[in-house]
Protein backbone atom coordinates (compact mmCIF):
# COMPACT_ATOMS: atom_id res chain seq x y z
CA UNK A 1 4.96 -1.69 24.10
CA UNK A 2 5.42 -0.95 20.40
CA UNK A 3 1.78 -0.29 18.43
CA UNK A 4 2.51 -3.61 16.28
CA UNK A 5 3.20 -6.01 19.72
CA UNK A 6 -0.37 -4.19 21.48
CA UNK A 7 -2.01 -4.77 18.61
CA UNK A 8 -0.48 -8.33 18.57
CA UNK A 9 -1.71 -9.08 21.64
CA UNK A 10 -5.08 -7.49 21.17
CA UNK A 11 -5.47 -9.80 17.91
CA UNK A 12 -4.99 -13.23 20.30
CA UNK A 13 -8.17 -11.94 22.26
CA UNK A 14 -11.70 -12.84 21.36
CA UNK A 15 -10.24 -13.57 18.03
CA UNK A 16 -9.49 -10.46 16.82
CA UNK A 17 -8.33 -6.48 17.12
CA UNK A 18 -11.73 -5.56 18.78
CA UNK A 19 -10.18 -4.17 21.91
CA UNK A 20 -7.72 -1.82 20.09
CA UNK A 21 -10.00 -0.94 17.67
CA UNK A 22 -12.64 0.65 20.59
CA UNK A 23 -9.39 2.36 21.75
CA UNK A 24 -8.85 4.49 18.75
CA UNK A 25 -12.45 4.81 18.41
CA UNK A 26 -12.82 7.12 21.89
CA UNK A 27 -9.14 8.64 21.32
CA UNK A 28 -10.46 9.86 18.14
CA UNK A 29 -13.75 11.09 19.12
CA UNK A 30 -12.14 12.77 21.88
CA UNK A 31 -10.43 14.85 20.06
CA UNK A 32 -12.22 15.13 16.54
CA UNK A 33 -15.46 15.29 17.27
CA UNK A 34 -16.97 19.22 16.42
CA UNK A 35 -15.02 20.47 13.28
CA UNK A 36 -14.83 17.02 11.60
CA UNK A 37 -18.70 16.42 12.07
CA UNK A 38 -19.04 19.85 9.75
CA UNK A 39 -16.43 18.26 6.93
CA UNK A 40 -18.57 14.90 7.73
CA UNK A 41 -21.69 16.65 6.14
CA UNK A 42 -20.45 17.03 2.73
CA UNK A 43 -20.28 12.83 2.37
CA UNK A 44 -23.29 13.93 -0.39
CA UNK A 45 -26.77 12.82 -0.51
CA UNK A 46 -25.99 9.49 -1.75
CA UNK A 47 -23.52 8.42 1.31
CA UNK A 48 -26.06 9.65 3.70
CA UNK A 49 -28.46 7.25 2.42
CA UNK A 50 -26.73 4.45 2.37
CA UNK A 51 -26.07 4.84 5.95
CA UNK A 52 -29.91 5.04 6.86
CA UNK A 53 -30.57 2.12 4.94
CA UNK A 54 -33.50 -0.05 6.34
CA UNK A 55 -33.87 -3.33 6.09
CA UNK A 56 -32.79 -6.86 7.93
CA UNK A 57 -28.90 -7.19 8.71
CA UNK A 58 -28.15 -10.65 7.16
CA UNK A 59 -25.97 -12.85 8.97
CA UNK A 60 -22.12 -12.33 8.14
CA UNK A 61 -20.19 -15.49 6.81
CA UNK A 62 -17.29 -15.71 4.50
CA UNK A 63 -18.79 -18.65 2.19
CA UNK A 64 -20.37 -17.61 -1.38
CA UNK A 65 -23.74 -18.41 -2.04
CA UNK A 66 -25.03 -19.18 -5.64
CA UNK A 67 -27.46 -15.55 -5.33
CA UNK A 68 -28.19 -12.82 -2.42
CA UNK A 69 -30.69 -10.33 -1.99
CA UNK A 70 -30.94 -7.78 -4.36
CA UNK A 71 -28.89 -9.05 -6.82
CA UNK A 72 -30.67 -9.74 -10.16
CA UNK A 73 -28.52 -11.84 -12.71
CA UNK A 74 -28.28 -11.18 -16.14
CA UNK A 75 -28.54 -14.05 -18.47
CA UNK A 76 -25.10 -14.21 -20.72
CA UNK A 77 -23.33 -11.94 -18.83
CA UNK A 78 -21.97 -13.90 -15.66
CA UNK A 79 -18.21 -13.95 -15.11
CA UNK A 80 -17.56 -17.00 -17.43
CA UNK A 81 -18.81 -14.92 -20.16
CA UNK A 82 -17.24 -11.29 -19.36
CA UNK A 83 -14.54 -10.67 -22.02
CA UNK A 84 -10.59 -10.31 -19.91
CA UNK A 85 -10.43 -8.04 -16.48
CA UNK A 86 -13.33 -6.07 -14.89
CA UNK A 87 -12.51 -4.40 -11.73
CA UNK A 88 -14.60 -2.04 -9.70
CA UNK A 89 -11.79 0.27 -8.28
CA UNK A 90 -14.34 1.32 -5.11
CA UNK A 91 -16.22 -0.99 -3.35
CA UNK A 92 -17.73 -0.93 0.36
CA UNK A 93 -18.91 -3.92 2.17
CA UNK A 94 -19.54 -3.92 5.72
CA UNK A 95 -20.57 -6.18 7.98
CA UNK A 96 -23.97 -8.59 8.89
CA UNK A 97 -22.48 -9.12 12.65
CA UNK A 98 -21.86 -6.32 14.34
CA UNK A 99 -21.90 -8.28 17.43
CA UNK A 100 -18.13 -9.33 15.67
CA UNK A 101 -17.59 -6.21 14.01
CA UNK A 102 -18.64 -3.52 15.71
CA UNK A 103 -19.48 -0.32 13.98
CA UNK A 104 -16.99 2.43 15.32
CA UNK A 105 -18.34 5.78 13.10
CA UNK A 106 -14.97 7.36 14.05
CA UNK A 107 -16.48 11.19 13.55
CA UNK A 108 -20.39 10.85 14.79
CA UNK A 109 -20.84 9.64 18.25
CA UNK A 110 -24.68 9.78 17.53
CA UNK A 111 -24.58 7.69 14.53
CA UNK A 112 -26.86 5.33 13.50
CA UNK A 113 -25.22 2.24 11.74
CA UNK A 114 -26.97 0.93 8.61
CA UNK A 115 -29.88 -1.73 8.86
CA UNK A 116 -28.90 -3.16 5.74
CA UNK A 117 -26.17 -5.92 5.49
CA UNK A 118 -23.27 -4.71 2.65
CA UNK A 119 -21.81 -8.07 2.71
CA UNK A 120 -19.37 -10.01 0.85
CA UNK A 121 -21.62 -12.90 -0.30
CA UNK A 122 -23.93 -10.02 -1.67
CA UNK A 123 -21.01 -8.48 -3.61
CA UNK A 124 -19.60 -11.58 -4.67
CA UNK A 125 -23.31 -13.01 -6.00
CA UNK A 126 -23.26 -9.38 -7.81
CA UNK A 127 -19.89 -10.21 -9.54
CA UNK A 128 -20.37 -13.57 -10.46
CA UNK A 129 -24.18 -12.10 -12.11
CA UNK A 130 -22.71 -9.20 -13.70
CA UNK A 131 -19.36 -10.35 -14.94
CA UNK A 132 -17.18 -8.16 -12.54
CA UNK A 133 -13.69 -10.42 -12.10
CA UNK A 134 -12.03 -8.39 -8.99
CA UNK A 135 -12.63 -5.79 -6.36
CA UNK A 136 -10.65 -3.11 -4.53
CA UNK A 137 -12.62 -3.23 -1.13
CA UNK A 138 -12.23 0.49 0.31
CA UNK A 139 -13.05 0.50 3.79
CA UNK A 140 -16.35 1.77 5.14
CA UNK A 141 -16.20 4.77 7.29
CA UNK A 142 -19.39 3.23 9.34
CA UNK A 143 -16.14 0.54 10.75
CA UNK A 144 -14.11 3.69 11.10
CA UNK A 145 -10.28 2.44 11.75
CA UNK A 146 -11.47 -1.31 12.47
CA UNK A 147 -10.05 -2.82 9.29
CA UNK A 148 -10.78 -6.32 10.46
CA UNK A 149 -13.97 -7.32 8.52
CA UNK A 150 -12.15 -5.69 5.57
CA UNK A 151 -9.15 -8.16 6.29
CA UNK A 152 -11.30 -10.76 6.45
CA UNK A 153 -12.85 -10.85 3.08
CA UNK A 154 -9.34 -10.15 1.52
CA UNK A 155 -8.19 -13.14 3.25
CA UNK A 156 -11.49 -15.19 2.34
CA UNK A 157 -11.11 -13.93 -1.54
CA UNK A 158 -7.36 -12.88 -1.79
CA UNK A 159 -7.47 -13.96 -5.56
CA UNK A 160 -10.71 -11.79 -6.10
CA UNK A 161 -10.40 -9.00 -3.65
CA UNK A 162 -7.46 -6.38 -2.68
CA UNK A 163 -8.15 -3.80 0.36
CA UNK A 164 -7.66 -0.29 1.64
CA UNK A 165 -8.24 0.58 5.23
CA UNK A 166 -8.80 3.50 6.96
CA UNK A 167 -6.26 4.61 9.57
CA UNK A 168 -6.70 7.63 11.32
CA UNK A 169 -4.25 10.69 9.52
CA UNK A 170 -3.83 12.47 12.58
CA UNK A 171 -2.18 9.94 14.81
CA UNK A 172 1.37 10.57 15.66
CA UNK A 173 1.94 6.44 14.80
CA UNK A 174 -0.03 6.60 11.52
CA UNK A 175 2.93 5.31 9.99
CA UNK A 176 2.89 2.16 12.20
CA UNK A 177 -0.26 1.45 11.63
CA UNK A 178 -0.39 1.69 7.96
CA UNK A 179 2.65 -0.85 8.26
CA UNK A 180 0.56 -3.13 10.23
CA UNK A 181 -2.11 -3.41 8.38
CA UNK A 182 -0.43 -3.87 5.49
CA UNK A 183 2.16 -6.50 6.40
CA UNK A 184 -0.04 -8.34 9.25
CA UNK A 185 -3.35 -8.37 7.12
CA UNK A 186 -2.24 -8.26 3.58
CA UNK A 187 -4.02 -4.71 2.67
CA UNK A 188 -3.08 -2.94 -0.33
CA UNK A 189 -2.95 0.75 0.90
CA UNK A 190 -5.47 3.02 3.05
CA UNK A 191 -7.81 5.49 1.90
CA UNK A 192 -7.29 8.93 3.59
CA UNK A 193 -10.59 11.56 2.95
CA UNK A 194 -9.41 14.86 3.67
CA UNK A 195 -12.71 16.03 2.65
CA UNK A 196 -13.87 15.14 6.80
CA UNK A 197 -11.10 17.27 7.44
CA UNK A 198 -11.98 20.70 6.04
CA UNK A 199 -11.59 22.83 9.19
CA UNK A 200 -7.91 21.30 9.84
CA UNK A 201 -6.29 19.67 7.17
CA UNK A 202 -2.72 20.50 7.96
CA UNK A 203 -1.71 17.27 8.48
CA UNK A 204 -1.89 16.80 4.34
CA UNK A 205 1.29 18.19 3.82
CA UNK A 206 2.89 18.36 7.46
CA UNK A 207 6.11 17.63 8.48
CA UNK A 208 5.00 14.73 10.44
CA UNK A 209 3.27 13.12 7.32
CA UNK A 210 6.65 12.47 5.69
CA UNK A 211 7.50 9.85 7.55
CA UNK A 212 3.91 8.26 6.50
CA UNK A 213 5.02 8.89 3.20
CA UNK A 214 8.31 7.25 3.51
CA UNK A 215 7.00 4.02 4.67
CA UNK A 216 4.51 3.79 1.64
CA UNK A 217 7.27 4.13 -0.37
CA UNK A 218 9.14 1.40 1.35
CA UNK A 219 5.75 -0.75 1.66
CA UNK A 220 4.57 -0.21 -1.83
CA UNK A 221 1.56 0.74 -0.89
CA UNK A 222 -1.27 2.28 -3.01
CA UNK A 223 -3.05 5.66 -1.33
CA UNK A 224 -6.88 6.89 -2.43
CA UNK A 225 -8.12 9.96 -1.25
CA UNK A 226 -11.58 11.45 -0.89
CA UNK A 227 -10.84 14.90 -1.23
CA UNK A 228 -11.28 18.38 -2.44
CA UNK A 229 -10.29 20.54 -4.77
CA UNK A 230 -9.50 22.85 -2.96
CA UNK A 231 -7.10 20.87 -0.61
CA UNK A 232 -5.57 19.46 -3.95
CA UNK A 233 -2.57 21.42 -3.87
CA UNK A 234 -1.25 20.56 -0.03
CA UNK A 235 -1.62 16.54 -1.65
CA UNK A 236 0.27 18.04 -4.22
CA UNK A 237 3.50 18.51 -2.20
CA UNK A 238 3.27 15.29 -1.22
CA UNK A 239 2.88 13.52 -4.18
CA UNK A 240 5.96 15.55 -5.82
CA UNK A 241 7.82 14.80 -3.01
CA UNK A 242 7.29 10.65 -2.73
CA UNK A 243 6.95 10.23 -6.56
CA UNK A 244 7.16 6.56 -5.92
CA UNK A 245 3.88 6.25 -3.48
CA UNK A 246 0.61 5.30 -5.94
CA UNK A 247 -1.98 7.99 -5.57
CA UNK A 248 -5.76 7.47 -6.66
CA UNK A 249 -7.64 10.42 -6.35
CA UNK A 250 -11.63 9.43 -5.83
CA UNK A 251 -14.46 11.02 -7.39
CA UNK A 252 -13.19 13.70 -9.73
CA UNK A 253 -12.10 14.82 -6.25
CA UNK A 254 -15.85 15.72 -5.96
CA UNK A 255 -15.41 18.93 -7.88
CA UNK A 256 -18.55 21.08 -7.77
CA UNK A 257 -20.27 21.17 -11.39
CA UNK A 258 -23.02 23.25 -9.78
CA UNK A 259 -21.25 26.45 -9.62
CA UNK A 260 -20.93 29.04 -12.75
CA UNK A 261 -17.40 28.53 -13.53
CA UNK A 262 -15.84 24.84 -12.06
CA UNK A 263 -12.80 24.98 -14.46
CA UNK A 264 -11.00 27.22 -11.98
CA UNK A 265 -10.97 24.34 -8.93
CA UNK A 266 -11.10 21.75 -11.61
CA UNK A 267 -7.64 22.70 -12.89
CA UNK A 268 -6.39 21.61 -9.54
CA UNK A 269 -7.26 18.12 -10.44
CA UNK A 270 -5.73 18.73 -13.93
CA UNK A 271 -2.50 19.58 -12.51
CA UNK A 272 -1.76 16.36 -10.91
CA UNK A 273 -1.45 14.78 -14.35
CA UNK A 274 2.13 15.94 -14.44
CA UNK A 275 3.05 13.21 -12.03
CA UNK A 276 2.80 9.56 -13.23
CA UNK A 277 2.06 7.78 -10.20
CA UNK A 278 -1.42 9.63 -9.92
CA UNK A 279 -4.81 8.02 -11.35
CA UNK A 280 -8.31 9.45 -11.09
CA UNK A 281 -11.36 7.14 -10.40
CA UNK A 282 -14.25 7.97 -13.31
CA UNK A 283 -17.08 7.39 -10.56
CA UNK A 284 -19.83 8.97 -8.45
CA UNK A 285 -20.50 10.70 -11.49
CA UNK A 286 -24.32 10.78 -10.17
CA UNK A 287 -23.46 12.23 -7.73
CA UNK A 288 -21.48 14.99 -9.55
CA UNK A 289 -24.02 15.25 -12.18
CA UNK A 290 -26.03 19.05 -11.47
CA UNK A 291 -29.26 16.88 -13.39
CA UNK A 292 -28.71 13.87 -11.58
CA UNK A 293 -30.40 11.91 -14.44
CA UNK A 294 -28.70 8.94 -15.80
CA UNK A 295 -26.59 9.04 -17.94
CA UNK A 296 -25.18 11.96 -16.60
CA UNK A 297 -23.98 13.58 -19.54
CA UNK A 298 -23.62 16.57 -18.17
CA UNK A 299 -20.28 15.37 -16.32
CA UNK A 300 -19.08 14.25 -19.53
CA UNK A 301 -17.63 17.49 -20.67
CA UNK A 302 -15.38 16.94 -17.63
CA UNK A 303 -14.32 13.69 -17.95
CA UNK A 304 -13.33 14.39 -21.30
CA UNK A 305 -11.22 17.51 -19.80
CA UNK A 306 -9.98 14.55 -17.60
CA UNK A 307 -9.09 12.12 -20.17
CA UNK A 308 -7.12 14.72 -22.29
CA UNK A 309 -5.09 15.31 -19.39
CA UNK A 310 -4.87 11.74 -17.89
CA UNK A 311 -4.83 9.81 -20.92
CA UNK A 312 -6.64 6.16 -20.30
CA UNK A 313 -3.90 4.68 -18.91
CA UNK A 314 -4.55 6.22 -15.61
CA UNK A 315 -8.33 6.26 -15.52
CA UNK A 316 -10.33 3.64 -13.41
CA UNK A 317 -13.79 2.70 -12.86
CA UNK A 318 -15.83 2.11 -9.46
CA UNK A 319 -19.08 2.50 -8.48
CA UNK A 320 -19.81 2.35 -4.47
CA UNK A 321 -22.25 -0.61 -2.93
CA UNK A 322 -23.31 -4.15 -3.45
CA UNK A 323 -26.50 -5.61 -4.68
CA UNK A 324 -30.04 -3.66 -2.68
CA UNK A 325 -27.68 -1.08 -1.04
CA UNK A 326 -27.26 0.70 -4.49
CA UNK A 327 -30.34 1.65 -4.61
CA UNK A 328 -30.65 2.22 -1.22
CA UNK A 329 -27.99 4.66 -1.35
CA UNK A 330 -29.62 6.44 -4.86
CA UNK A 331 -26.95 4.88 -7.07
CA UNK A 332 -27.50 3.53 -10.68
CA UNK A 333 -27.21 -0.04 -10.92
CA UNK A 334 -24.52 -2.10 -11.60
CA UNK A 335 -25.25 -2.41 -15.37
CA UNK A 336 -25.62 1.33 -15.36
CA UNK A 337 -22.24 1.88 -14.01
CA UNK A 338 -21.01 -0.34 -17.02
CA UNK A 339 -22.68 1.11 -19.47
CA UNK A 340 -21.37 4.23 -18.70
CA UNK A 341 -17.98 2.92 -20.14
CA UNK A 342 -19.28 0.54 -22.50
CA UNK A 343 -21.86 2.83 -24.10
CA UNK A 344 -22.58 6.12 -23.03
CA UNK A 345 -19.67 8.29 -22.74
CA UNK A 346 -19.00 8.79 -26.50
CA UNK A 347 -15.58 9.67 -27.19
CA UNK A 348 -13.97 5.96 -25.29
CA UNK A 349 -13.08 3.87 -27.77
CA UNK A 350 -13.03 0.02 -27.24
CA UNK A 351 -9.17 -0.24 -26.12
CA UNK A 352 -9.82 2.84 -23.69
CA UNK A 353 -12.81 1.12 -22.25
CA UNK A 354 -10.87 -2.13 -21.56
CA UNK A 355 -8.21 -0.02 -19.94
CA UNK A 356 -10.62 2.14 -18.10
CA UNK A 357 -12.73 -1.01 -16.79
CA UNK A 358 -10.17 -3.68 -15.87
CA UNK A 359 -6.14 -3.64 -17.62
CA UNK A 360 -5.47 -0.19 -15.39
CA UNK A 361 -6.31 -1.80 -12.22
CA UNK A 362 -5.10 -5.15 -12.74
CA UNK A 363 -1.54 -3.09 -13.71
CA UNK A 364 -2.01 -0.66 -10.12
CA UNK A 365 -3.02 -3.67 -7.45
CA UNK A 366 -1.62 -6.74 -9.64
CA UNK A 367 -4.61 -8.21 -10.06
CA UNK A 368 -4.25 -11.51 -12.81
């Protein structure tokens, strides 16, 4: 039976994919549990919180109430009042119900899921508050390659929300699955974080990956990556090679400001300007940040390196987690996050801004 028909016939079960979803999860573990769990550990401080998060798990429904936990409005600035697009490039929900949707950590058998309910009423109460018109939902690695609660609040929200999954890289059918998921449940790409992968990241730039490639190009699909610097240059051959396929690279590709000299693995990043179908996600910049004190403008110096090479037609903005799971996880808050375009980073002027926070996106996942 092809992957499409099992999964097919998994989906008329119980409602849903939950059957071949715990299938990948032990195949993967399997065989990726030991080297992964070391890339794993570099998630950062502020990913490792948010999965310890403690507090109640709220129920998980796909209605959207008026205000959720956490969320503290602003007056003037709901999403009547915010002036054209705003559209946070990286956001993770994950689920109230795990009765439903089961956690499935694909690289830590011993992991503890979070206490704390991401959910999509949360995020959506957060929007509507904070003026935020659209969302690129970027699947949660605590639901590992069980894309369905993802899927679910795409096809709740589909004018408010587009989706990337996760599907494992290493598969031999990776390929099949990213076409299911994208044709069956209406996601926009995956997200692929080489990063986990540090030990045995071959399959970046293997022979086998081309054929992944090739049906991105036929799908349209949009890739992100959490990755490197250093594994920049195997993505590289890629990207020359499918100049069609969408790439968003995530974080700066979490280059290391901490060291004496970053402009040497930072140049990595630089390079991929040459090719028009990458973008760069502005975010996580507290995490970057060697200070770690709002507003971070230590980082900017690098951004700017960023912009000069980018230009602000391929910049985007995202920030991480809804509502009380920001601060859970040590992020800023949302109006933080904003004012970090809208304010603080000094040399943006007002038509880069609007690119940087909304018209860029809308243009990469056709958001209207």
């Amino acid at each position: 039976m092809s992957y499409r028909s099992r999964l097919t016939v998994g989906a008329r079960r119980e409602g849903g994919l939950r059957d071949v979803a715990e299938t990948d999860r032990r195949r993967f573990l399997q065989a990726a549990v030991g080297s992964v769990i070391t890339g794993a550990s570099l998630m950062g401080r502020t990913s490792a919180a948010a999965a310890q998060a403690s507090a109640t798990p709220t129920a998980v429904s796909v209605s959207s109430p008026t205000r959720a936990p956490g969320v503290q409005a602003e007056p003037g600035n709901g999403r009547a009042a915010a002036a054209g697009l705003c559209i946070d490039t990286h956001m993770h929900v994950w689920t109230g119900d795990p009765q439903r949707f089961p956690f499935a950590h694909p690289f830590d058998p011993a992991y503890r899921p979070p206490a704390t309910a991401a959910t999509v009423e949360l995020l959506i109460a957060e929007m509507d508050a904070c003026g935020i018109s659209h969302c690129v939902l970027v699947q949660t690695i605590c639901h590992g390659w069980d894309n369905r609660y993802l899927a679910e609040c795409i096809r709740a929200h589909p004018d408010r929300f587009r989706g990337h999954g996760l599907i494992d890289p290493t598969d031999p059918g990776v390929a099949d699955r990213l076409e299911f998921w994208i044709r069956e449940h209406k996601l926009s790409g995956m997200r692929f974080s080489p990063l986990y992968y540090l030990n045995r990241d071959d399959w970046l730039d293997a022979a086998g990956s081309r054929r992944l490639w090739q049906k991105a190009t036929e799908l349209k699909a949009v890739f992100n990556f959490f990755i490197t610097t250093s594994q920049l240059p195997r993505l590289e051959t890629m990207i020359a090679g499918f100049p069609e396929v969408r790439v968003v690279i995530d974080h700066l590709a979490r280059v290391d400001l901490r060291v004496s000299d970053p402009l040497p693995e930072f140049r990595k990043l630089l390079a991929l300007a040459r090719y028009p179908s990458v973008s760069v996600k502005v975010s996580e910049l507290s995490v970057l940040s060697p200070s770690g004190v709002y507003p971070y403008s230590d980082t900017f110096p690098w951004v700017r390196r960023l912009y000069d090479a980018f230009g602000p037609d391929r910049l985007l903005w995202g920030t991480g987690f809804p509502g009380a799971t920001r601060a859970e996880a040590g992020r800023p808050t949302l109006t933080q996050e904003l004012d970090l375009i809208r304010r603080e980073i000094p040399f943006l002027n007002d038509d880069d801004r609007g690119r940087i926070l909304g018209r860029n996106a809308a243009g990469l996942w056709g958001f209207t």
